[in-house]
Protein backbone atom coordinates (compact mmCIF):
# COMPACT_ATOMS: atom_id res chain seq x y z
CA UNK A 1 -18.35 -85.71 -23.01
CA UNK A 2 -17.85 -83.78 -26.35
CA UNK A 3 -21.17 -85.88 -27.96
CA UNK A 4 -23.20 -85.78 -24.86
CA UNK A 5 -22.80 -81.44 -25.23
CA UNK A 6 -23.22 -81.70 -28.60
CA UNK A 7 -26.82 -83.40 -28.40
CA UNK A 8 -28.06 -81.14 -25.91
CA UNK A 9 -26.71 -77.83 -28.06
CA UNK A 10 -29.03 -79.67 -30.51
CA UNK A 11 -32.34 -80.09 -28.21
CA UNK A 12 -32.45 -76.63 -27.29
CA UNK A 13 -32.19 -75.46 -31.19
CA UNK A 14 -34.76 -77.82 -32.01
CA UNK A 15 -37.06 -76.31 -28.95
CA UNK A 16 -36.28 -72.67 -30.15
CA UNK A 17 -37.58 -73.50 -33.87
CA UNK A 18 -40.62 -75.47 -32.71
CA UNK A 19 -42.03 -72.17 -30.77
CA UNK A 20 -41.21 -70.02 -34.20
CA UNK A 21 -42.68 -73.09 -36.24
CA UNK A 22 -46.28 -72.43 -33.84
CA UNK A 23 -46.53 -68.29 -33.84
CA UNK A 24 -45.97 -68.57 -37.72
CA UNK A 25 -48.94 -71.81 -37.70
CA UNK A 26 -51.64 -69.95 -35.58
CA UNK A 27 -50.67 -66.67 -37.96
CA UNK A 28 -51.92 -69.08 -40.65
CA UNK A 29 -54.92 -70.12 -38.67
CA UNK A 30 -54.49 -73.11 -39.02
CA UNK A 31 -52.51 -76.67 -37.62
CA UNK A 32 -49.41 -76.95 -38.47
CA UNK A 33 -46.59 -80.43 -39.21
CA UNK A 34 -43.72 -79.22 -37.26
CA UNK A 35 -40.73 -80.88 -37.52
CA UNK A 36 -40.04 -82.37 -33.76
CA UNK A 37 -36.22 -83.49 -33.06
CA UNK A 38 -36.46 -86.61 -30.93
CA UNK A 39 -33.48 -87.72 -28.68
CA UNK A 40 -31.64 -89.60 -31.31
CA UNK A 41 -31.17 -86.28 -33.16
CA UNK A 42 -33.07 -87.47 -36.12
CA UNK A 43 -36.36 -85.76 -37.69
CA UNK A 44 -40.08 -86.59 -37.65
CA UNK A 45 -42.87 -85.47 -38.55
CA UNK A 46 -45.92 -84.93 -35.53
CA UNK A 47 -48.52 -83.30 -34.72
CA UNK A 48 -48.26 -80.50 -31.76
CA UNK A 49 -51.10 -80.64 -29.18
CA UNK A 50 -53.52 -77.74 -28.86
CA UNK A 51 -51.86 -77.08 -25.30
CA UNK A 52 -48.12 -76.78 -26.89
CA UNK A 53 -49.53 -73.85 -29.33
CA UNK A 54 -51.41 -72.32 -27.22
CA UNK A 55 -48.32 -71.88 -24.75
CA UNK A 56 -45.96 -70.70 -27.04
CA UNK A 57 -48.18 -68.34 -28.58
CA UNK A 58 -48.93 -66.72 -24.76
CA UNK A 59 -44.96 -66.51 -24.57
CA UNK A 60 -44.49 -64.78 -27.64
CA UNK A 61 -47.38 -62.57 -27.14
CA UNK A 62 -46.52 -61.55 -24.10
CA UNK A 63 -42.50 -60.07 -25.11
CA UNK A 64 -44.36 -58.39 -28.01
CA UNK A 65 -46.60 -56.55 -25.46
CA UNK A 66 -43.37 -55.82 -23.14
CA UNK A 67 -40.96 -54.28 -25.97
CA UNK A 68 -43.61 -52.41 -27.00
CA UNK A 69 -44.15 -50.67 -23.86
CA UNK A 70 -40.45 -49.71 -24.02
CA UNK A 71 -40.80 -48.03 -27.42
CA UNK A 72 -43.47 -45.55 -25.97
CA UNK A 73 -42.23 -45.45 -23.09
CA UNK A 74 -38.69 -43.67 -24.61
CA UNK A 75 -40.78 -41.64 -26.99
CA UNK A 76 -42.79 -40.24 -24.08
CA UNK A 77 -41.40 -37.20 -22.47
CA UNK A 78 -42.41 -37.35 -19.11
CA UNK A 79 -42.66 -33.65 -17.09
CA UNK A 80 -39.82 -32.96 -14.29
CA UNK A 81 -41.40 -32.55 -10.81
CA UNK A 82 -40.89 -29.28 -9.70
CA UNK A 83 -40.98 -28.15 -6.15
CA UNK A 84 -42.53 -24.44 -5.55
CA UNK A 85 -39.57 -22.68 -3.17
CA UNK A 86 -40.86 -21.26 0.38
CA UNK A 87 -40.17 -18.74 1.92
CA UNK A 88 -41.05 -15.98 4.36
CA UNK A 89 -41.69 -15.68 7.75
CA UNK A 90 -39.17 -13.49 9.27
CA UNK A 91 -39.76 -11.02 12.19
CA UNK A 92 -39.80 -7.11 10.65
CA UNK A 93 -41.36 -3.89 11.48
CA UNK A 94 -41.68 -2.42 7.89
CA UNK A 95 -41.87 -3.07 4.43
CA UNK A 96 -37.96 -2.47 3.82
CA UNK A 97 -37.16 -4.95 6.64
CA UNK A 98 -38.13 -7.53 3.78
CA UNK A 99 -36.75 -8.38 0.54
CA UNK A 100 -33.91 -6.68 -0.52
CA UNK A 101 -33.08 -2.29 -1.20
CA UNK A 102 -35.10 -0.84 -3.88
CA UNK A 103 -32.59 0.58 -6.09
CA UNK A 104 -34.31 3.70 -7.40
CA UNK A 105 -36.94 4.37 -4.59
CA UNK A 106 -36.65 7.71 -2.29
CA UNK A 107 -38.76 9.00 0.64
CA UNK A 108 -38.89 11.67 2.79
CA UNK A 109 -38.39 8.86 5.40
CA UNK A 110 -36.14 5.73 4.57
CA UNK A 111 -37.99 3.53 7.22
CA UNK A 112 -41.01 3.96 4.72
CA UNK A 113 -39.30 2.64 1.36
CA UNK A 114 -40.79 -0.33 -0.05
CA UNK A 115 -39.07 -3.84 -0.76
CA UNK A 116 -37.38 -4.06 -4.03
CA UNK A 117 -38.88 -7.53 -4.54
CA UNK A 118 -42.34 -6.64 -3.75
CA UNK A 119 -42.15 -8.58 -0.37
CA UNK A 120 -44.54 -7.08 2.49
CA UNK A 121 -44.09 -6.94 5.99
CA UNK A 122 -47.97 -8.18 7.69
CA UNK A 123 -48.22 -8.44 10.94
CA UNK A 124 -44.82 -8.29 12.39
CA UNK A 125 -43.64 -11.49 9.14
CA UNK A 126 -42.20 -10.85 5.99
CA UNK A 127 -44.33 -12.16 3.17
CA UNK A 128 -42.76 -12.63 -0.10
CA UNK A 129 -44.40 -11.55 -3.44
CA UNK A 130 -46.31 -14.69 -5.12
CA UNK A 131 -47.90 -13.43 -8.15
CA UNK A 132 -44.25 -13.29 -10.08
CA UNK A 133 -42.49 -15.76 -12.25
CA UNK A 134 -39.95 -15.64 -9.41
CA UNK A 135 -40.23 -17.67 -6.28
CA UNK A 136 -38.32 -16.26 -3.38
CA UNK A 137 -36.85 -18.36 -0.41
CA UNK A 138 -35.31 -17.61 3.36
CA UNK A 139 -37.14 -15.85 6.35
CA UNK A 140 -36.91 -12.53 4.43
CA UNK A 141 -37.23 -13.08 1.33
CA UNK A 142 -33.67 -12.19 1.16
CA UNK A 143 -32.79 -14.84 -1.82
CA UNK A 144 -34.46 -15.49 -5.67
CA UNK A 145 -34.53 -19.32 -5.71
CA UNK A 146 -32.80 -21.04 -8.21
CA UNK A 147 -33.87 -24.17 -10.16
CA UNK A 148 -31.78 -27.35 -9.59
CA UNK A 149 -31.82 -31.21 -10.64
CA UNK A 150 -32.63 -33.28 -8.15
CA UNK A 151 -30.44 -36.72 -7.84
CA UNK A 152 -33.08 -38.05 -5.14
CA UNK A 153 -36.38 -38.22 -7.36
CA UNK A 154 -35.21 -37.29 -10.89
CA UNK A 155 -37.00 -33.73 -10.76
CA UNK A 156 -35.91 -30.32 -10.38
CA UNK A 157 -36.32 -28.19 -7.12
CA UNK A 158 -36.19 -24.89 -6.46
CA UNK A 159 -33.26 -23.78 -3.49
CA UNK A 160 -31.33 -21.19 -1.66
CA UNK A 161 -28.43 -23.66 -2.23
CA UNK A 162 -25.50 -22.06 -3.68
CA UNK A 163 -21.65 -24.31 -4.88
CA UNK A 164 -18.73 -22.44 -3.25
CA UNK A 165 -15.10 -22.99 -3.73
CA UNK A 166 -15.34 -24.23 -0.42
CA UNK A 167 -18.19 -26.15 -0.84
CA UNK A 168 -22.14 -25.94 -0.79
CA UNK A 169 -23.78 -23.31 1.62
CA UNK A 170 -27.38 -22.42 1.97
CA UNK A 171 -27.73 -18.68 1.29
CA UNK A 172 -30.42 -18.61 4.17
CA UNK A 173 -27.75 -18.75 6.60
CA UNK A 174 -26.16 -15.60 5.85
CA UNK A 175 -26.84 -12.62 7.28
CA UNK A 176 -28.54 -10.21 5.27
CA UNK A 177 -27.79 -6.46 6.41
CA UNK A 178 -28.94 -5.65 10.15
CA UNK A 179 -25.61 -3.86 10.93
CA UNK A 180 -25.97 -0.94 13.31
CA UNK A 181 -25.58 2.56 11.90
CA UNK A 182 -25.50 6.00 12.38
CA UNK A 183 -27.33 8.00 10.04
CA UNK A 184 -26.65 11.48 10.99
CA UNK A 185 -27.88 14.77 9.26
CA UNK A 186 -29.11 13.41 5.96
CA UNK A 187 -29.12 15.29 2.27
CA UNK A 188 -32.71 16.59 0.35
CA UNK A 189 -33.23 17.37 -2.85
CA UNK A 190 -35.79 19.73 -3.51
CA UNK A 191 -39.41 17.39 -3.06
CA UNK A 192 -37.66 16.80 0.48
CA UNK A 193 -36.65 13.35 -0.44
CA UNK A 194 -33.61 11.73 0.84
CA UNK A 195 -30.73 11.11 -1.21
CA UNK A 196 -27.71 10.70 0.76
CA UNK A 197 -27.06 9.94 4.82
CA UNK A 198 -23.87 10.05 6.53
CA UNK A 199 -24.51 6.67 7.36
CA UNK A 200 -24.34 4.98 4.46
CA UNK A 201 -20.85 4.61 4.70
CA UNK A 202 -20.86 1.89 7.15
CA UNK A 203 -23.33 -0.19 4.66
CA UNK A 204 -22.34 0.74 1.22
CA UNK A 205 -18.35 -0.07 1.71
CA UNK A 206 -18.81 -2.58 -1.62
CA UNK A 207 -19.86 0.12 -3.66
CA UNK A 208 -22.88 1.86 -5.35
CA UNK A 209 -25.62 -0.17 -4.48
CA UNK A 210 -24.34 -2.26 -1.79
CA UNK A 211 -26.81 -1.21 0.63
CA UNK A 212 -27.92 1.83 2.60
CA UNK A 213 -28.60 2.93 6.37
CA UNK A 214 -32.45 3.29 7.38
CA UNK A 215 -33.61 4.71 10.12
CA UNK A 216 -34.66 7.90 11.78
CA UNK A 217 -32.48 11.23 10.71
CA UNK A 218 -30.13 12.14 13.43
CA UNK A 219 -30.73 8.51 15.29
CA UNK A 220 -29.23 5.05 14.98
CA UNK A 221 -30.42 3.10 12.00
CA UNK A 222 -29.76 -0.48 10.27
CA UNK A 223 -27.83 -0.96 7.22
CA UNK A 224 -30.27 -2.59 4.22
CA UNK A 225 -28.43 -4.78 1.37
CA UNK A 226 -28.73 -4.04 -2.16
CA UNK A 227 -30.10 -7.50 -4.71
CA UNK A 228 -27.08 -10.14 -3.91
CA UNK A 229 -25.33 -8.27 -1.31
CA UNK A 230 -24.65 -10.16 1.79
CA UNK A 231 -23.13 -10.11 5.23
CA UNK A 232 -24.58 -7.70 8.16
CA UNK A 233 -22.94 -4.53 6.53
CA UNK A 234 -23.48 -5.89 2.76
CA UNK A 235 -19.68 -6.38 2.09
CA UNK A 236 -19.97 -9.15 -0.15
CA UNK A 237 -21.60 -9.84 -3.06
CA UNK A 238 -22.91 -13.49 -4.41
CA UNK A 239 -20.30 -13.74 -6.44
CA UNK A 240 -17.76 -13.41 -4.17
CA UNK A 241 -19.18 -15.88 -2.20
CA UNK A 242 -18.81 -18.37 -4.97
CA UNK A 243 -15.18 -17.55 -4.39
CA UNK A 244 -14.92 -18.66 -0.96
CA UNK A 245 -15.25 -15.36 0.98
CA UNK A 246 -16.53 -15.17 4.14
CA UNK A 247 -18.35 -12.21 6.05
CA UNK A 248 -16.07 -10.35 8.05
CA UNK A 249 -12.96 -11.39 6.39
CA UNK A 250 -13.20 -9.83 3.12
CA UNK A 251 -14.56 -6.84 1.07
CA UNK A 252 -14.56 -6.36 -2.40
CA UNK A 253 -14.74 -3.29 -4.24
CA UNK A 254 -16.25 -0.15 -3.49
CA UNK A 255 -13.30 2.14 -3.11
CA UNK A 256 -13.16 6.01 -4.34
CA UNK A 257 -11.17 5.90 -7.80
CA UNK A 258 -11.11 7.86 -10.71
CA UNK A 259 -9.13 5.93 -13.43
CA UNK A 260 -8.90 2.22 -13.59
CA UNK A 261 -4.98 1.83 -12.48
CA UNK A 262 -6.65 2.95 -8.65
CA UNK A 263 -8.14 -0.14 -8.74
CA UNK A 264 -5.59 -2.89 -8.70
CA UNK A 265 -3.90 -4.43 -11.66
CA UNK A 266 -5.34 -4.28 -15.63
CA UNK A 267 -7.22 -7.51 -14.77
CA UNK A 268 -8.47 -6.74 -11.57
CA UNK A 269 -11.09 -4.03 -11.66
CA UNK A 270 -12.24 -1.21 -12.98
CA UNK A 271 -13.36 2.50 -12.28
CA UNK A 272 -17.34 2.52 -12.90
CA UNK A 273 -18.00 6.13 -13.33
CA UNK A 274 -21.81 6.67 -12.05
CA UNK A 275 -23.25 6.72 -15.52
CA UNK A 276 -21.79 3.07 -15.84
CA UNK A 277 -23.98 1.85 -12.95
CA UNK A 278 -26.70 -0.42 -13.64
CA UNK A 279 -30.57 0.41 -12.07
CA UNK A 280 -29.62 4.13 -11.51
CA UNK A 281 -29.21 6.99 -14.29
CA UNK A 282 -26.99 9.53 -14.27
CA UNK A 283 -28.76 12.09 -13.28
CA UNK A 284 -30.02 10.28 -10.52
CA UNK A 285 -26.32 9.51 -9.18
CA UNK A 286 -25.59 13.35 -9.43
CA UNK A 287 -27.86 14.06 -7.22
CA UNK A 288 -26.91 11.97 -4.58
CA UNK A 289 -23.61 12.76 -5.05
CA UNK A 290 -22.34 9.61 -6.04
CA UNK A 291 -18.70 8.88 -6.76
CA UNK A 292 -16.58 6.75 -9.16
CA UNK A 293 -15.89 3.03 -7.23
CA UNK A 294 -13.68 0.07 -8.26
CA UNK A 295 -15.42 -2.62 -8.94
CA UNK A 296 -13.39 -6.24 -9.06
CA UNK A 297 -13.41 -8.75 -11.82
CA UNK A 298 -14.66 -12.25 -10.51
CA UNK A 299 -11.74 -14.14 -8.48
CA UNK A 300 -10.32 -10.27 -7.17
CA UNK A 301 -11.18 -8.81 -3.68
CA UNK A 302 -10.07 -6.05 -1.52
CA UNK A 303 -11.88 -2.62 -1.88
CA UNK A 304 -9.23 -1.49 -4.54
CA UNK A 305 -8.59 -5.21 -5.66
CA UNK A 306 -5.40 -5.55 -5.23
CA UNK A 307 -5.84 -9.24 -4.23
CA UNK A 308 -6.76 -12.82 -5.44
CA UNK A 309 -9.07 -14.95 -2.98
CA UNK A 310 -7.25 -17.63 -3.10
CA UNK A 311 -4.16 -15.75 -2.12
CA UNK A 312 -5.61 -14.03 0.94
CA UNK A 313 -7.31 -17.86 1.90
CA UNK A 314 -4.41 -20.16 0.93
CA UNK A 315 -1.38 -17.49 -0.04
CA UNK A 316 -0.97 -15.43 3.54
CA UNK A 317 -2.07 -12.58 1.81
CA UNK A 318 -3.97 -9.18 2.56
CA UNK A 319 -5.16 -6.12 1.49
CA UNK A 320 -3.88 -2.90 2.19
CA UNK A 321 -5.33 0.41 3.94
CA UNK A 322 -4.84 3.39 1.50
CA UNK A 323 -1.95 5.07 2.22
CA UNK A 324 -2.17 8.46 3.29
CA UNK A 325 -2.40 11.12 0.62
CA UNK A 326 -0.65 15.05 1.37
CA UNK A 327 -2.96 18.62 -0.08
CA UNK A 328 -0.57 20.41 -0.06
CA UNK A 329 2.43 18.19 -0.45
CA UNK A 330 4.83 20.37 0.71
CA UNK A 331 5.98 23.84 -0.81
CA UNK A 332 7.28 27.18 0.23
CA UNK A 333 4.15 29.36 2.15
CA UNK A 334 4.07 32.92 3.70
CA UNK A 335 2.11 32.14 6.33
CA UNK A 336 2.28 31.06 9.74
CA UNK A 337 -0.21 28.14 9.93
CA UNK A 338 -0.35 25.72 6.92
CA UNK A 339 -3.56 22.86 6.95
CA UNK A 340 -2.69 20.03 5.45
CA UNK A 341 -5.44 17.25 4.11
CA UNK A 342 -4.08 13.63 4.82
CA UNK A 343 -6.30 11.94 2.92
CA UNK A 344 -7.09 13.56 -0.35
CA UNK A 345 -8.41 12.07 -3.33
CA UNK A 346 -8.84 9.10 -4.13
CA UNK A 347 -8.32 8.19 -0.36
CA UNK A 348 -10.70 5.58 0.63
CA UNK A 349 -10.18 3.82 3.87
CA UNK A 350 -12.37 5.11 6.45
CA UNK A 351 -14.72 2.10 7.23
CA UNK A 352 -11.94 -0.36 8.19
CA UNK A 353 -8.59 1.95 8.95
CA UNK A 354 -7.30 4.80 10.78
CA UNK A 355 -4.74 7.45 9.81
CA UNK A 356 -2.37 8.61 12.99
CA UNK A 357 0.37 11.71 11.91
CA UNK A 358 3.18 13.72 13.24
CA UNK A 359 4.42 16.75 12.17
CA UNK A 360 9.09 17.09 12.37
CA UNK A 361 10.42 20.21 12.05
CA UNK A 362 13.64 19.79 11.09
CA UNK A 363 16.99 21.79 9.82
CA UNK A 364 17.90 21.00 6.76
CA UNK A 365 15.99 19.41 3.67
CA UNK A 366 18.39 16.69 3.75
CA UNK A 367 17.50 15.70 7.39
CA UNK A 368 17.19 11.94 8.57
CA UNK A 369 13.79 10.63 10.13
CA UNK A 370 14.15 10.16 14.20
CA UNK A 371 13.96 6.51 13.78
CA UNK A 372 16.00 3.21 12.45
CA UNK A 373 13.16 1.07 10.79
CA UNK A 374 9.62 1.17 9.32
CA UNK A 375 8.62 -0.39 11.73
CA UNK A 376 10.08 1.78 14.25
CA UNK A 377 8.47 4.49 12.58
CA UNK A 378 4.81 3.07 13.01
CA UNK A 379 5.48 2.68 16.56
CA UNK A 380 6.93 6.03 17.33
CA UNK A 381 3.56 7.40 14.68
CA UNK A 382 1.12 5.67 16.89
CA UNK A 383 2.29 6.47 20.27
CA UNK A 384 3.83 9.90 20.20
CA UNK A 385 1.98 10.94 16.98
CA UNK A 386 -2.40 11.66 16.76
CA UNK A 387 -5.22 9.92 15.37
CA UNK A 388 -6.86 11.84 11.93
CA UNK A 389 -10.42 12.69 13.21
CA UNK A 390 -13.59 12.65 11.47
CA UNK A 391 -16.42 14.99 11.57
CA UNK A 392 -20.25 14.24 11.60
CA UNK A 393 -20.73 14.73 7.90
CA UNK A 394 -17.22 12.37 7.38
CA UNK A 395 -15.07 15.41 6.46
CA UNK A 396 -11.91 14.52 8.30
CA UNK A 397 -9.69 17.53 9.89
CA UNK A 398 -6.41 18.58 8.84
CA UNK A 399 -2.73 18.56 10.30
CA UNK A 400 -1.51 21.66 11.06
CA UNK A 401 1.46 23.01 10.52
CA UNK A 402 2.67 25.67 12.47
CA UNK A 403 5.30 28.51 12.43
CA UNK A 404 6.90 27.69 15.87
CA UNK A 405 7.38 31.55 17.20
CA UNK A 406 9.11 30.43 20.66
CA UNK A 407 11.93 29.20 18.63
CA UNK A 408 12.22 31.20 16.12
CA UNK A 409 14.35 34.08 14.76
CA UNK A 410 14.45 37.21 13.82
CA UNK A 411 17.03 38.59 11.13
CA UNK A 412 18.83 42.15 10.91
CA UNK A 413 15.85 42.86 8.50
CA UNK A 414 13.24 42.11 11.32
CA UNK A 415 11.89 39.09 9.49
CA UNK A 416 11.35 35.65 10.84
CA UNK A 417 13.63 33.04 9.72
CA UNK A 418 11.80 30.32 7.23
CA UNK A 419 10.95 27.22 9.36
CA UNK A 420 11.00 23.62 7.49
CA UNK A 421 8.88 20.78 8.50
CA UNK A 422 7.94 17.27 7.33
CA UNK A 423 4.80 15.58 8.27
CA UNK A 424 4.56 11.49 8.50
CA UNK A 425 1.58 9.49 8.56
CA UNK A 426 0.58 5.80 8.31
CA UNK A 427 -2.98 4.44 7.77
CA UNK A 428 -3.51 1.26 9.86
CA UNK A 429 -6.32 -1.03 10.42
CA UNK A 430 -9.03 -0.50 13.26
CA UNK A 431 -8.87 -1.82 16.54
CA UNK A 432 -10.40 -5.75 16.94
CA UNK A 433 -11.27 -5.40 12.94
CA UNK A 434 -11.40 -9.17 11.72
CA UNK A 435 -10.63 -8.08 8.16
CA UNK A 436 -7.50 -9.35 6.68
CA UNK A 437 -5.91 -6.08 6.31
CA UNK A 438 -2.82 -4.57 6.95
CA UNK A 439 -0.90 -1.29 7.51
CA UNK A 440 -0.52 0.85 4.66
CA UNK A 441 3.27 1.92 3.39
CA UNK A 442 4.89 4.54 6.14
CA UNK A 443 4.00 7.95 3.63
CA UNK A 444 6.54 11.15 4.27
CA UNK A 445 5.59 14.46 2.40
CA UNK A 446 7.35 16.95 0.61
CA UNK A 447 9.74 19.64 2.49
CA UNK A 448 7.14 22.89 3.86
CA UNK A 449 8.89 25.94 4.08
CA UNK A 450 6.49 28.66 6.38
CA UNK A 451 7.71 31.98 6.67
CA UNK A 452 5.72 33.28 9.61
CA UNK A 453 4.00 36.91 8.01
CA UNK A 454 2.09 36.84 11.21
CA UNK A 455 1.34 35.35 14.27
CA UNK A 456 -2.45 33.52 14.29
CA UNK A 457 -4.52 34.70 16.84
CA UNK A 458 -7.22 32.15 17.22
CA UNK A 459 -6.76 29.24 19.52
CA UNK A 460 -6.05 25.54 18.28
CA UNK A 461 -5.34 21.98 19.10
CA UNK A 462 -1.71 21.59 19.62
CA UNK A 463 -0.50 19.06 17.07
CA UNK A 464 2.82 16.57 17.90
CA UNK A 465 5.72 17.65 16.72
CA UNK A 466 9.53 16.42 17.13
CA UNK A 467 11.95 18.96 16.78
């Protein structure tokens, strides 16, 4: 068995170096003795046919021709295929309804600002700009598109696709502003151009830039998103969407601060003083009146960001309303009648909470609180006590504390005897709010000591008191 291998090992060498023996003859151009190995295994000398060279040269010829059309084939850069996004489409009425808020653009009347991508609204469908470097995509024209590799036919496409924590989402589905607000009396400056609405409250709860409410002064508008800002009242921005967030669950950013610790731990966020933000100049913020927010570092949410996302989504977590801040916090007042502001600076909570109060006069400073528990507390605070109400321009009224004349008394001198009170408060979230958000801590003041110098005359809300 060992010789029979053997002599066949030895054919096919002797078949591979007659084909060499043939290309290097016809290179000579001439015929050629080749050596032929006959079945004994021993050599002689013969004389190919014409047919034998001519095959073996067509073989050799032809993987020549085939490696070289590898070689320039991986020297040749071939171009990607690119696909040119779509987009467009969607119903609107104006210009702004398209695109996303311009963010230095004023008018006399919002529902006239332009697009701040250049989109237009034609006949009743948003048509997105075409003569930039920048292709836009969804209905509105809501979304830049993004290049992308493309597994399916080696190219690279341009999408609205955008890689979550929690997987791939197509930013076409979100919704893009729309939210119903109310714009109320809004601010001029002196060209009668509008710089600040009520309104923009309910749209702009992410912060500077966020989005706006347009619409008719006085009448019920729609809130417009800022570049990236999603979510029907433009809560969330793109990044936090890479995060996982979800509309109606989360916000991040956006609340009143004025130093960084208001907004969450060193790593968190930051105070961005108006001069910090980007697209607007100071002088334009001024005028609008524009406060200080937090804004969160990538992975943070909550409007102070006081949270991770993957502690509210995984970790049971939540944020928190503000708690309630005291002007005055308690002191010693000659005066019958003593307003107090619940929610002073840097208070922030108005979109999603509510603050409810009640005012204790009590005997001594070192008095208990009528109740066992926290808990206790923010039930006896939300049944017995009253809701903190807001005025059109979103001033909120102030507790009252009043010199209680039917109980009080008079002293051999003929002057009243000091009363001491304590107010409570509690900020808690709004009814059928789908934020994760909970109550705020359970906030006593300070001790307020009213001597009554005289009784007040004009008539006012009677405010809950335990005594």
């Amino acid at each position: 068995v060992f010789c029979a291998q053997t002599a066949r090992l030895q054919l096919a060498m002797g078949a591979t170096l007659l084909l060499v023996a043939a290309v290097a003859a016809l290179a000579r151009g001439g015929e050629a003795q080749l050596p032929v190995v006959d079945t004994s295994g021993n050599a002689a000398e013969a004389l190919l046919s014409d047919e034998a060279v001519e095959s073996a040269v067509a073989a050799a010829a032809a993987v020549a021709k085939r490696r070289s059309e590898e070689v320039r084939a991986a020297s040749r850069v071939v171009p990607l295929l690119e696909i040119r996004g779509r987009g467009g489409g969607g119903s609107c009425r104006r210009d702004v309804d398209c695109g996303w808020l311009h963010p230095s653009a004023l008018s006399a009347d919002r529902r006239q600002l332009p697009s701040g991508n250049g989109a237009r609204c034609l006949v009743g469908r948003c048509i997105c700009a075409g003569h930039t470097s920048v292709r836009f995509g969804c209905p509105r024209c809501t979304v830049p598109m993004a290049p992308k590799f493309s597994y399916t036919d080696a190219g690279v496409e341009l999408t609205t696709a955008l890689s979550t924590a929690s997987g791939l989402i197509d930013r076409c589905d979100l919704v893009v502003g729309g939210a119903r607000c109310s714009l109320g009396r809004c601010q001029r400056d002196d060209r009668n151009l509008i710089t600040e609405c009520p309104g923009d409250f309910e749209c702009d709860g992410a912060g500077i830039g966020a989005g706006i409410c347009v619409g008719e002064d006085d009448g019920v508008g729609r809130c417009v998103c800022g570049q990236g800002y999603f979510c029907d009242d433009c809560s969330l921005h793109e990044l936090d969407l890479e995060e996982g967030a979800r509309c109606g669950r989360y916000i991040s950013g956006g609340a009143a601060c004025r130093v960084d610790d208001e907004c969450g731990p060193a790593v968190a966020g930051y105070c961005a003083h108006p001069a910090t933000e980007p697209n607007r100049s100071s002088e334009q913020l001024a005028a609008e009146g524009a406060v200080p927010r937090c804004v969160c570092e990538r992975g943070w949410t909550c409007r102070r960001c006081e949270q991770r996302f993957r502690d509210l989504e995984f970790g049971g977590a939540s944020c928190d309303c503000d708690e309630p801040k005291f002007a005055p916090d308690g002191g010693v007042f000659n005066r019958s009648l003593v307003e107090v502001d619940l929610v002073a600076e840097p208070w922030d909570s108005r979109l999603e909470c509510e603050v409810f109060y009640l005012v204790q006069r009590v005997n001594n400073e070192s008095a208990p609180p009528p109740w066992n528990s926290t808990q206790d507390a923010v039930a006896i605070v939300r049944s017995r006590g009253r809701p903190l109400r807001f005025r059109d321009g979103g001033t909120s009224e102030h507790a009252e504390v009043r010199y209680d004349f039917a109980a009080a008394v008079r002293e051999l001198t003929g002057e009243w005897t000091p009363q001491l009170f304590y107010v409570y408060a509690v900020t808690v979230p709004r009814p059928y709010t789908s934020w994760l958000i909970s109550p705020s801590k359970f906030i006593r003041s300070r001790l307020f000591n009213i001597s009554a110098a005289a009784r007040v005359s004009r008539p006012t809300a009677l405010v809950p008191m335990l005594v």
